[in-house]
C-alpha atoms as a PDB file:
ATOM      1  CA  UNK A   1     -40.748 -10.677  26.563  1.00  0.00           C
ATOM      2  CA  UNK A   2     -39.461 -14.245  27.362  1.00  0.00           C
ATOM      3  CA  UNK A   3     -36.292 -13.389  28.707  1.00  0.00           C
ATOM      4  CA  UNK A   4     -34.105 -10.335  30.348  1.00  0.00           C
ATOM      5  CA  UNK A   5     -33.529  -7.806  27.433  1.00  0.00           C
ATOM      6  CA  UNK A   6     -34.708 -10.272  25.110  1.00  0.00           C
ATOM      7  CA  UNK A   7     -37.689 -10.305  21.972  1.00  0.00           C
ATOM      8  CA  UNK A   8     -39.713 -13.260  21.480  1.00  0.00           C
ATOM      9  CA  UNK A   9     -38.661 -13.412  17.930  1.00  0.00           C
ATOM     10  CA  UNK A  10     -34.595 -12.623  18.745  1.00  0.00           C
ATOM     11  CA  UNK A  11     -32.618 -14.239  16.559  1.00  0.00           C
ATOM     12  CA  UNK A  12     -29.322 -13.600  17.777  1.00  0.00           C
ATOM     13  CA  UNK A  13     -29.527 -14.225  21.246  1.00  0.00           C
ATOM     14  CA  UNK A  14     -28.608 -10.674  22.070  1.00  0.00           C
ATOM     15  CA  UNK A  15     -30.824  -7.563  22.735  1.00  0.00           C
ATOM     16  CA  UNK A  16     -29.987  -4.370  24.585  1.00  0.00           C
ATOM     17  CA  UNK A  17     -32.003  -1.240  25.809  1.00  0.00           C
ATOM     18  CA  UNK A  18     -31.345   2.527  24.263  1.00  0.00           C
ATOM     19  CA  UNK A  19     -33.088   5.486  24.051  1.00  0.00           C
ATOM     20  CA  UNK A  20     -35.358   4.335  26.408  1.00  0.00           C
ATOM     21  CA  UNK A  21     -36.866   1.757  23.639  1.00  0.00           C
ATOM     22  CA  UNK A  22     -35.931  -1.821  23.102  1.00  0.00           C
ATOM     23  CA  UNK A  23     -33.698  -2.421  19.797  1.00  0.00           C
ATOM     24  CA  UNK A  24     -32.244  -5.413  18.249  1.00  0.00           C
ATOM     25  CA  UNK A  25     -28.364  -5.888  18.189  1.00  0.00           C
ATOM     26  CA  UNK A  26     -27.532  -7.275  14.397  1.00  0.00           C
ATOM     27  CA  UNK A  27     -24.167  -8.927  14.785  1.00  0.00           C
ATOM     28  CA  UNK A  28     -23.071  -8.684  10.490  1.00  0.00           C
ATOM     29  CA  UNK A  29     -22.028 -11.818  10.231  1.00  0.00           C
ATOM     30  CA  UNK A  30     -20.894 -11.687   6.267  1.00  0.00           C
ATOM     31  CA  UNK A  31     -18.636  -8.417   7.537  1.00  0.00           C
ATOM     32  CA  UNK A  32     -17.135  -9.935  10.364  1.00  0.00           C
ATOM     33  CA  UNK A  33     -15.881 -13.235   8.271  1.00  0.00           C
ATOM     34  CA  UNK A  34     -14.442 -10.041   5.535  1.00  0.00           C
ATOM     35  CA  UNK A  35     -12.294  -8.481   8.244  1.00  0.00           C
ATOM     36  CA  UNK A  36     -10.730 -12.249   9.124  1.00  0.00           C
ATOM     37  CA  UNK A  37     -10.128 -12.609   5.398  1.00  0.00           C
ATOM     38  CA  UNK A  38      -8.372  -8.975   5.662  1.00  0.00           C
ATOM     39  CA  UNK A  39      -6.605 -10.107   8.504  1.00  0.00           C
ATOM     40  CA  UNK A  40      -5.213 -13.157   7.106  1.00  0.00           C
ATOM     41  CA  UNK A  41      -4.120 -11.967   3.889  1.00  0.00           C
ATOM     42  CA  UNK A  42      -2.171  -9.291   5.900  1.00  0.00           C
ATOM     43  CA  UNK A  43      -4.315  -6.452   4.879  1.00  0.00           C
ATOM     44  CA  UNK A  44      -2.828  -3.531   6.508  1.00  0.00           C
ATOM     45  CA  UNK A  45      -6.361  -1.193   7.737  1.00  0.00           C
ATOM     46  CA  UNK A  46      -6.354   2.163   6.300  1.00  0.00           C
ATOM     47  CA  UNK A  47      -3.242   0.862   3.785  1.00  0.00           C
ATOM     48  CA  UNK A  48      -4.287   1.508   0.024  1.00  0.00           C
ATOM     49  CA  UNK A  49      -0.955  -0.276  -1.059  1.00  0.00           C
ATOM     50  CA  UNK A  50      -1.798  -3.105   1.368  1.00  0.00           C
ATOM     51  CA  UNK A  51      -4.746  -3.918  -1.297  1.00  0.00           C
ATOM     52  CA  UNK A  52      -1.982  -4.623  -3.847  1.00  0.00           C
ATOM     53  CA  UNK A  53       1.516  -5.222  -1.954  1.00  0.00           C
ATOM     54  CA  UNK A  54       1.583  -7.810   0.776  1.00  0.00           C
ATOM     55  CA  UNK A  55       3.583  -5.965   3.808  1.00  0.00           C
ATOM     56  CA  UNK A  56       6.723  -7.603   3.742  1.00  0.00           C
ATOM     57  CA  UNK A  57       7.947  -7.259   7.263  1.00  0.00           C
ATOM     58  CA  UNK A  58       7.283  -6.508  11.054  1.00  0.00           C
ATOM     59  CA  UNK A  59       8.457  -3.628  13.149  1.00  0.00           C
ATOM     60  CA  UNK A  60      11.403  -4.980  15.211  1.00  0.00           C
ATOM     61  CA  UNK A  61       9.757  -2.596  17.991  1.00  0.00           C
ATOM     62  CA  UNK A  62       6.225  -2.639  18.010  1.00  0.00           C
ATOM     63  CA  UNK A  63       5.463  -5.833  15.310  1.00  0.00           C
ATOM     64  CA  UNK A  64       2.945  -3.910  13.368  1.00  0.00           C
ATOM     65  CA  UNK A  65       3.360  -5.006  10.043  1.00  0.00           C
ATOM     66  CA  UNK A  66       5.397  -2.261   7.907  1.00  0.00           C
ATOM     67  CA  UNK A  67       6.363  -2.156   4.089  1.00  0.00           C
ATOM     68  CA  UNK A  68      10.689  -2.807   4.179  1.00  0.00           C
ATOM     69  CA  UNK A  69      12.298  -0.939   1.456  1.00  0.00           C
ATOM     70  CA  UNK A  70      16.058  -0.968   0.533  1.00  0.00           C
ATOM     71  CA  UNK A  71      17.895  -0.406  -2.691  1.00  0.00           C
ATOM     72  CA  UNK A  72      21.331  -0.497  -3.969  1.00  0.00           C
ATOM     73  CA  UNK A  73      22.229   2.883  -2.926  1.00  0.00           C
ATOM     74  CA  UNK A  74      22.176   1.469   0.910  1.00  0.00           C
ATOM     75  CA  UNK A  75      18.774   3.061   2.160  1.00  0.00           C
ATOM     76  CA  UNK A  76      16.829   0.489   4.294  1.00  0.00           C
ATOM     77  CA  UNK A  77      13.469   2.259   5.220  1.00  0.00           C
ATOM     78  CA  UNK A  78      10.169   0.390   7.200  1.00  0.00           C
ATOM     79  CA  UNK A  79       7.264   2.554   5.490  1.00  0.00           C
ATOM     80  CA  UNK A  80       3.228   2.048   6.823  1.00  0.00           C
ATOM     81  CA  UNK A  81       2.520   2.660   3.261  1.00  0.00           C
ATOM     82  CA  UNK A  82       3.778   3.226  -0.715  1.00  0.00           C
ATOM     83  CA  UNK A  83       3.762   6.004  -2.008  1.00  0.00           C
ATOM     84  CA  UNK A  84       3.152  10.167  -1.006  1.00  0.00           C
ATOM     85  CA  UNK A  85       4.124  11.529   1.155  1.00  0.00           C
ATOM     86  CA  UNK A  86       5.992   8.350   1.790  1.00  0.00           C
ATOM     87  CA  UNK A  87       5.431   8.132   5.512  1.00  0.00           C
ATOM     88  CA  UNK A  88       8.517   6.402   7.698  1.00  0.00           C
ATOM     89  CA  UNK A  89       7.224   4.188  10.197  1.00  0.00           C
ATOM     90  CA  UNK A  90       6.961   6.044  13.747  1.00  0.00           C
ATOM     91  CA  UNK A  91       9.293   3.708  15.647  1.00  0.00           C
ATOM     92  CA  UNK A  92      11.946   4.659  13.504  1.00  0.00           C
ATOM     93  CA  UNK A  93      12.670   8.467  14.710  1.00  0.00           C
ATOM     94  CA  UNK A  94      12.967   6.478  18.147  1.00  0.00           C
ATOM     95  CA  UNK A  95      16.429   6.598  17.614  1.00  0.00           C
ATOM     96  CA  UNK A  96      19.315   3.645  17.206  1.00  0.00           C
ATOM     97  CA  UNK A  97      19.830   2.003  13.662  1.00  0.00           C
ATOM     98  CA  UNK A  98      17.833  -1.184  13.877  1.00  0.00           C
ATOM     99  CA  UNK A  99      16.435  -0.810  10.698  1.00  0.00           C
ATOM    100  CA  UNK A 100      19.771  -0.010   8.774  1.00  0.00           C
ATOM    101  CA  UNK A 101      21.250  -3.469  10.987  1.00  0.00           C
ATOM    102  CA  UNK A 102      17.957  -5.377   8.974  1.00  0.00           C
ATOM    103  CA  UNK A 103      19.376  -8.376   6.848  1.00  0.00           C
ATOM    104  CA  UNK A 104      18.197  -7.168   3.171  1.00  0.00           C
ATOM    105  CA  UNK A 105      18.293 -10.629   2.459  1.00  0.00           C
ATOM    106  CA  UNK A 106      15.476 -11.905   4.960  1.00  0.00           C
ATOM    107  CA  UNK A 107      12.751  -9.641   3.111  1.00  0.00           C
ATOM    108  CA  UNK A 108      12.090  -9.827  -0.213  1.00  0.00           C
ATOM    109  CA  UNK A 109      11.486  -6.488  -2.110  1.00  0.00           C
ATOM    110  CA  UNK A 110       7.562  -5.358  -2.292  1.00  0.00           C
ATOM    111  CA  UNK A 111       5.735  -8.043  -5.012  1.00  0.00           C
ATOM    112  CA  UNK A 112       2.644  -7.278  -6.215  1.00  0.00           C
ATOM    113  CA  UNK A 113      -0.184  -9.975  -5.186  1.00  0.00           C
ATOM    114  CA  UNK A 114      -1.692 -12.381  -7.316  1.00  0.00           C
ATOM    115  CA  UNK A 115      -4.390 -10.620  -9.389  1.00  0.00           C
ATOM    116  CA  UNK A 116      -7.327 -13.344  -7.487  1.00  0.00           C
ATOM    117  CA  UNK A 117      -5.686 -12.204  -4.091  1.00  0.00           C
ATOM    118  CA  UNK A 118      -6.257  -8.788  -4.960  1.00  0.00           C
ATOM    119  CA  UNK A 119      -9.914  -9.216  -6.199  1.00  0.00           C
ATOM    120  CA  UNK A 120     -10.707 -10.904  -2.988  1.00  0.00           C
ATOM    121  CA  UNK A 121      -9.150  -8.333  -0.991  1.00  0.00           C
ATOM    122  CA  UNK A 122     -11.167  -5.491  -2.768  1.00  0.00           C
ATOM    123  CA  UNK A 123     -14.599  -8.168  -2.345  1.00  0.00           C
ATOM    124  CA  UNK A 124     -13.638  -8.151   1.358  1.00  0.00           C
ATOM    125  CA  UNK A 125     -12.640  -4.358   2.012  1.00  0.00           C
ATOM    126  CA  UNK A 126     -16.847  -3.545   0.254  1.00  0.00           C
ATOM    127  CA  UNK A 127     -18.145  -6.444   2.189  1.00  0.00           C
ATOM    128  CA  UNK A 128     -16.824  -4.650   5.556  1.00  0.00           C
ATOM    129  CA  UNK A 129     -17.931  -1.563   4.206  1.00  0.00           C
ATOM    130  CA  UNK A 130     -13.978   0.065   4.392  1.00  0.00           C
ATOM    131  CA  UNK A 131     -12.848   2.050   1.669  1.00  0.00           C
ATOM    132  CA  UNK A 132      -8.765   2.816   2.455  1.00  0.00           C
ATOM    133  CA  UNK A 133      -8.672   5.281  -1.117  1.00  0.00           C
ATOM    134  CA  UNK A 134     -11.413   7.303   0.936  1.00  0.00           C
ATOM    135  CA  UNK A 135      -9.275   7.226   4.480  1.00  0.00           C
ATOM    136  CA  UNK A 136      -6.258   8.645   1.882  1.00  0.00           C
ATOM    137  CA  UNK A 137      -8.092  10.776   0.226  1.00  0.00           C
ATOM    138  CA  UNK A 138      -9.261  12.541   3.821  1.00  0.00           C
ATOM    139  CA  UNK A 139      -5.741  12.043   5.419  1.00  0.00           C
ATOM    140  CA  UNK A 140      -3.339  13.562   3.074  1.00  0.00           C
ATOM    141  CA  UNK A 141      -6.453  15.376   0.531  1.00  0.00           C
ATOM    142  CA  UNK A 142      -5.758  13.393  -2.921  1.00  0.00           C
ATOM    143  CA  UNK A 143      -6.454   9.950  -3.964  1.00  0.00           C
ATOM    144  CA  UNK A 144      -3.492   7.492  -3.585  1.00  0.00           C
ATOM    145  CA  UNK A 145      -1.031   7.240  -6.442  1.00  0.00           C
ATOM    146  CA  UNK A 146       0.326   3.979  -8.488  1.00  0.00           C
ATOM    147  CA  UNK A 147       3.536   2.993  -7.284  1.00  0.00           C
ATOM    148  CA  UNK A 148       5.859   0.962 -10.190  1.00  0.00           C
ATOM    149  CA  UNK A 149       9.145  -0.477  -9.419  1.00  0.00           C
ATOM    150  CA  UNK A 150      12.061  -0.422 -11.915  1.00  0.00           C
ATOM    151  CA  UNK A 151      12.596  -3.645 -14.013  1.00  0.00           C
ATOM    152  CA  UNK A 152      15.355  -1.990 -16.615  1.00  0.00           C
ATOM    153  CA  UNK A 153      16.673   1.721 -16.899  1.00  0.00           C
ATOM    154  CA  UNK A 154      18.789   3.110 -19.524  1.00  0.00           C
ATOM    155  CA  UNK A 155      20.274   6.915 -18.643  1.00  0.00           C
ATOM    156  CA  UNK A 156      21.568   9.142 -21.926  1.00  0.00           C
ATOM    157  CA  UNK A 157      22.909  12.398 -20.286  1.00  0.00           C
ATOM    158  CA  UNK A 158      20.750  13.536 -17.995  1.00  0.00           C
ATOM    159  CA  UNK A 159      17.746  11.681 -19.344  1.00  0.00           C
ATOM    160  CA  UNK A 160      16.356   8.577 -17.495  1.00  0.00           C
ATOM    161  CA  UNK A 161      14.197   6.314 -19.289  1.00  0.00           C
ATOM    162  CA  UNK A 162      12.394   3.631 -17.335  1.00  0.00           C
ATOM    163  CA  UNK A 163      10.587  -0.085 -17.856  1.00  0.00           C
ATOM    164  CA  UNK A 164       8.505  -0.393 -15.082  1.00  0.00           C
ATOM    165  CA  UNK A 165       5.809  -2.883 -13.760  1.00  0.00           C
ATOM    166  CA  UNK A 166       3.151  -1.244 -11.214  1.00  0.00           C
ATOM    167  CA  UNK A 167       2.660  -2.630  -7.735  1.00  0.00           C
ATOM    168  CA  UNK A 168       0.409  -0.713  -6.352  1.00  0.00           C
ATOM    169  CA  UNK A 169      -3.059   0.154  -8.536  1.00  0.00           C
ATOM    170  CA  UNK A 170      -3.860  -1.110 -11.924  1.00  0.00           C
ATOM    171  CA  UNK A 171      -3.755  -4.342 -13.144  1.00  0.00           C
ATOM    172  CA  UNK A 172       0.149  -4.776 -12.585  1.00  0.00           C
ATOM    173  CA  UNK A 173       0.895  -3.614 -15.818  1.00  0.00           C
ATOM    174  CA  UNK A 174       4.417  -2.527 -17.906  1.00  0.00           C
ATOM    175  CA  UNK A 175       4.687   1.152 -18.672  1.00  0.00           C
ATOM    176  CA  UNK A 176       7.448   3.127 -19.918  1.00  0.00           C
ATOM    177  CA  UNK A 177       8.406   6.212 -18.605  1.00  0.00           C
ATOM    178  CA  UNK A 178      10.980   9.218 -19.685  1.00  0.00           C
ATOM    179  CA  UNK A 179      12.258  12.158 -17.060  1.00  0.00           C
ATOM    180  CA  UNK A 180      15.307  14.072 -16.811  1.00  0.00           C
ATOM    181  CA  UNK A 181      17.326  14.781 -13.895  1.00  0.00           C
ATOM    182  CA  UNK A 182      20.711  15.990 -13.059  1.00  0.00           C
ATOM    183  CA  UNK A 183      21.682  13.715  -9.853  1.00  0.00           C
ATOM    184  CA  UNK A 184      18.946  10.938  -9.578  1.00  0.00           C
ATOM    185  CA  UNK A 185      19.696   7.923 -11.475  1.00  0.00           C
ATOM    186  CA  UNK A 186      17.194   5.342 -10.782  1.00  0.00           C
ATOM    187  CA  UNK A 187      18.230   1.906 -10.481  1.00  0.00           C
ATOM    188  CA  UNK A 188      17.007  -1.831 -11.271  1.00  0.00           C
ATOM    189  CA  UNK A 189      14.552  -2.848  -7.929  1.00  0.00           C
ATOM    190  CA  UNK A 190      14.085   1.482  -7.113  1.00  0.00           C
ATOM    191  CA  UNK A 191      10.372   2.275  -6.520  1.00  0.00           C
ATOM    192  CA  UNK A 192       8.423   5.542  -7.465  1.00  0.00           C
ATOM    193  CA  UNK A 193       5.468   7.012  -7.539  1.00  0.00           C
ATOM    194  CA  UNK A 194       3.176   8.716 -10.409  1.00  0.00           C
ATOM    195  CA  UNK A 195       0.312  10.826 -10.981  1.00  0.00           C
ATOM    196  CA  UNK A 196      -0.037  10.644 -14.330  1.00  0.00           C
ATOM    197  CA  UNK A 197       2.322  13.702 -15.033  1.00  0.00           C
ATOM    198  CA  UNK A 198       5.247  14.195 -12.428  1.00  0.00           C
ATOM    199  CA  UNK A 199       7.140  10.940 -10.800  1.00  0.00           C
ATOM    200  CA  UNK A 200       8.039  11.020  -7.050  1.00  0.00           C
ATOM    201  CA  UNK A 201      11.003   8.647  -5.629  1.00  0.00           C
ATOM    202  CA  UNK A 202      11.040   7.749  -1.684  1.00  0.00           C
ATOM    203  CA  UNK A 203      14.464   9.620  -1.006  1.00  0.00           C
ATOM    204  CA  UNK A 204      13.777  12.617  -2.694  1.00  0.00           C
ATOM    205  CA  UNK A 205      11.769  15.878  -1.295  1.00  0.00           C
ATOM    206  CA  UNK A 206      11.620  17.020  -5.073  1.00  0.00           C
ATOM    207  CA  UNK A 207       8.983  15.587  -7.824  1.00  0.00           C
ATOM    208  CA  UNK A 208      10.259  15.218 -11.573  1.00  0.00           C
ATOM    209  CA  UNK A 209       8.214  15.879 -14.434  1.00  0.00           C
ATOM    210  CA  UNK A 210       7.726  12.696 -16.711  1.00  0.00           C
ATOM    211  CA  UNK A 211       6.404  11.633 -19.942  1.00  0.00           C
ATOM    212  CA  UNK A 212       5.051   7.817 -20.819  1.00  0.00           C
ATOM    213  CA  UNK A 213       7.093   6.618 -24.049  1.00  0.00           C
ATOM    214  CA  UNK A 214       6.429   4.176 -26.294  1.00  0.00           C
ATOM    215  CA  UNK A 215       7.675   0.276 -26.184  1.00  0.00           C
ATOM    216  CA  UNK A 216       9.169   0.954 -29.274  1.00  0.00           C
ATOM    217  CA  UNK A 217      10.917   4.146 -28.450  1.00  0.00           C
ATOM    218  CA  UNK A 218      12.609   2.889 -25.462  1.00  0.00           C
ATOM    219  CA  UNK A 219      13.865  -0.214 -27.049  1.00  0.00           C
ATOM    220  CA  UNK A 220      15.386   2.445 -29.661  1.00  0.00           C
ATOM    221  CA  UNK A 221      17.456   4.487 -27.109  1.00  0.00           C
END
């Protein structure tokens, strides 16, 4: 051995002892240079949404980065991520109303990426070996659910029926959607949730059962 806790044939200029045996230190080069990709695009770790939504603010209190939701109803919300159970950031049960006081104006509502974005994000998340629909699927036990936002809504009674482009999943597709509800009337710029069979709206404890309509049967209400 040529050198202190070194091999003859080290390549990385970095050995260490364990075990009581000599082992070679692999420094993954190609998943380091994935995590600064993550990092730059503003990949939120352990975020599913962050895959498909670029964070659109910081936490006035701690400057993690935070999804900033508000609609015309008045609700202004930070959330770490989209969708169920629609956690609130943790700074804001700290009490005060710095988040309702948050110019609506100086963040832009959650955009989808650009579809290349997104493929390089996904590259990047294999290539460091992270999987955030896994950490999802272990926090809360179910896989991570598309998130749309509402692009036109037309309410008959106490039926809603919804155009809506996904954000979060998918390939940032239209779909059209049909629920009924007695008190919730969703609203150009609203978000929601779906898993397939029941939709389920950031301000509401309750989900709604929903059906996806036609194009052409929408256009006909």
């Amino acid at each position: 051995m040529p050198g202190f806790n070194h091999y003859s044939n080290c390549g990385c200029g970095w050995c260490v002892k364990f075990s009581g045996g000599w082992v070679r230190h692999n420094f993954d080069a190609d998943a380091a240079n994935a995590r600064v990709i993550l990092r730059d695009r503003h990949y939120k770790e352990g975020s599913y949404s962050s895959c498909f939504v670029n964070p659109n603010a910081r936490c006035p209190v701690c400057k993690a980065r935070v999804f900033f939701y508000a609609n015309s109803n008045g609700s202004r919300v930070f959330f770490d991520d989209l969708g169920p159970p629609w956690l609130k950031h943790a700074c804001a049960d700290l009490g005060g109303d710095f988040v309702v006081r948050i110019p609506t104006e100086d963040h832009p509502p959650p955009k989808r990426r650009l579809r290349g974005e997104i493929s390089e994000i996904l590259d990047c998340l294999l290539g460091a070996r992270m999987d955030p629909r896994s950490e999802h699927r272990d926090r809360h036990s179910k896989d991570p659910e598309s998130v749309f936002t509402v692009v036109d809504t037309v309410r008959r009674g106490f039926s809603n029926y919804l155009h809506a482009v996904e954000l979060v999943g998918g390939q940032g597709e239209g779909v059209y959607f049909q629920f009924t509800s007695a008190k919730l009337e969703p609203r150009v710029g609203d978000i929601f949730s779906t898993d397939g069979q029941t939709l389920s709206f950031p301000e509401h404890g309750k989900r709604f059962k929903a059906s996806v309509i036609s194009a052409e049967l929408y256009q006909a209400v």
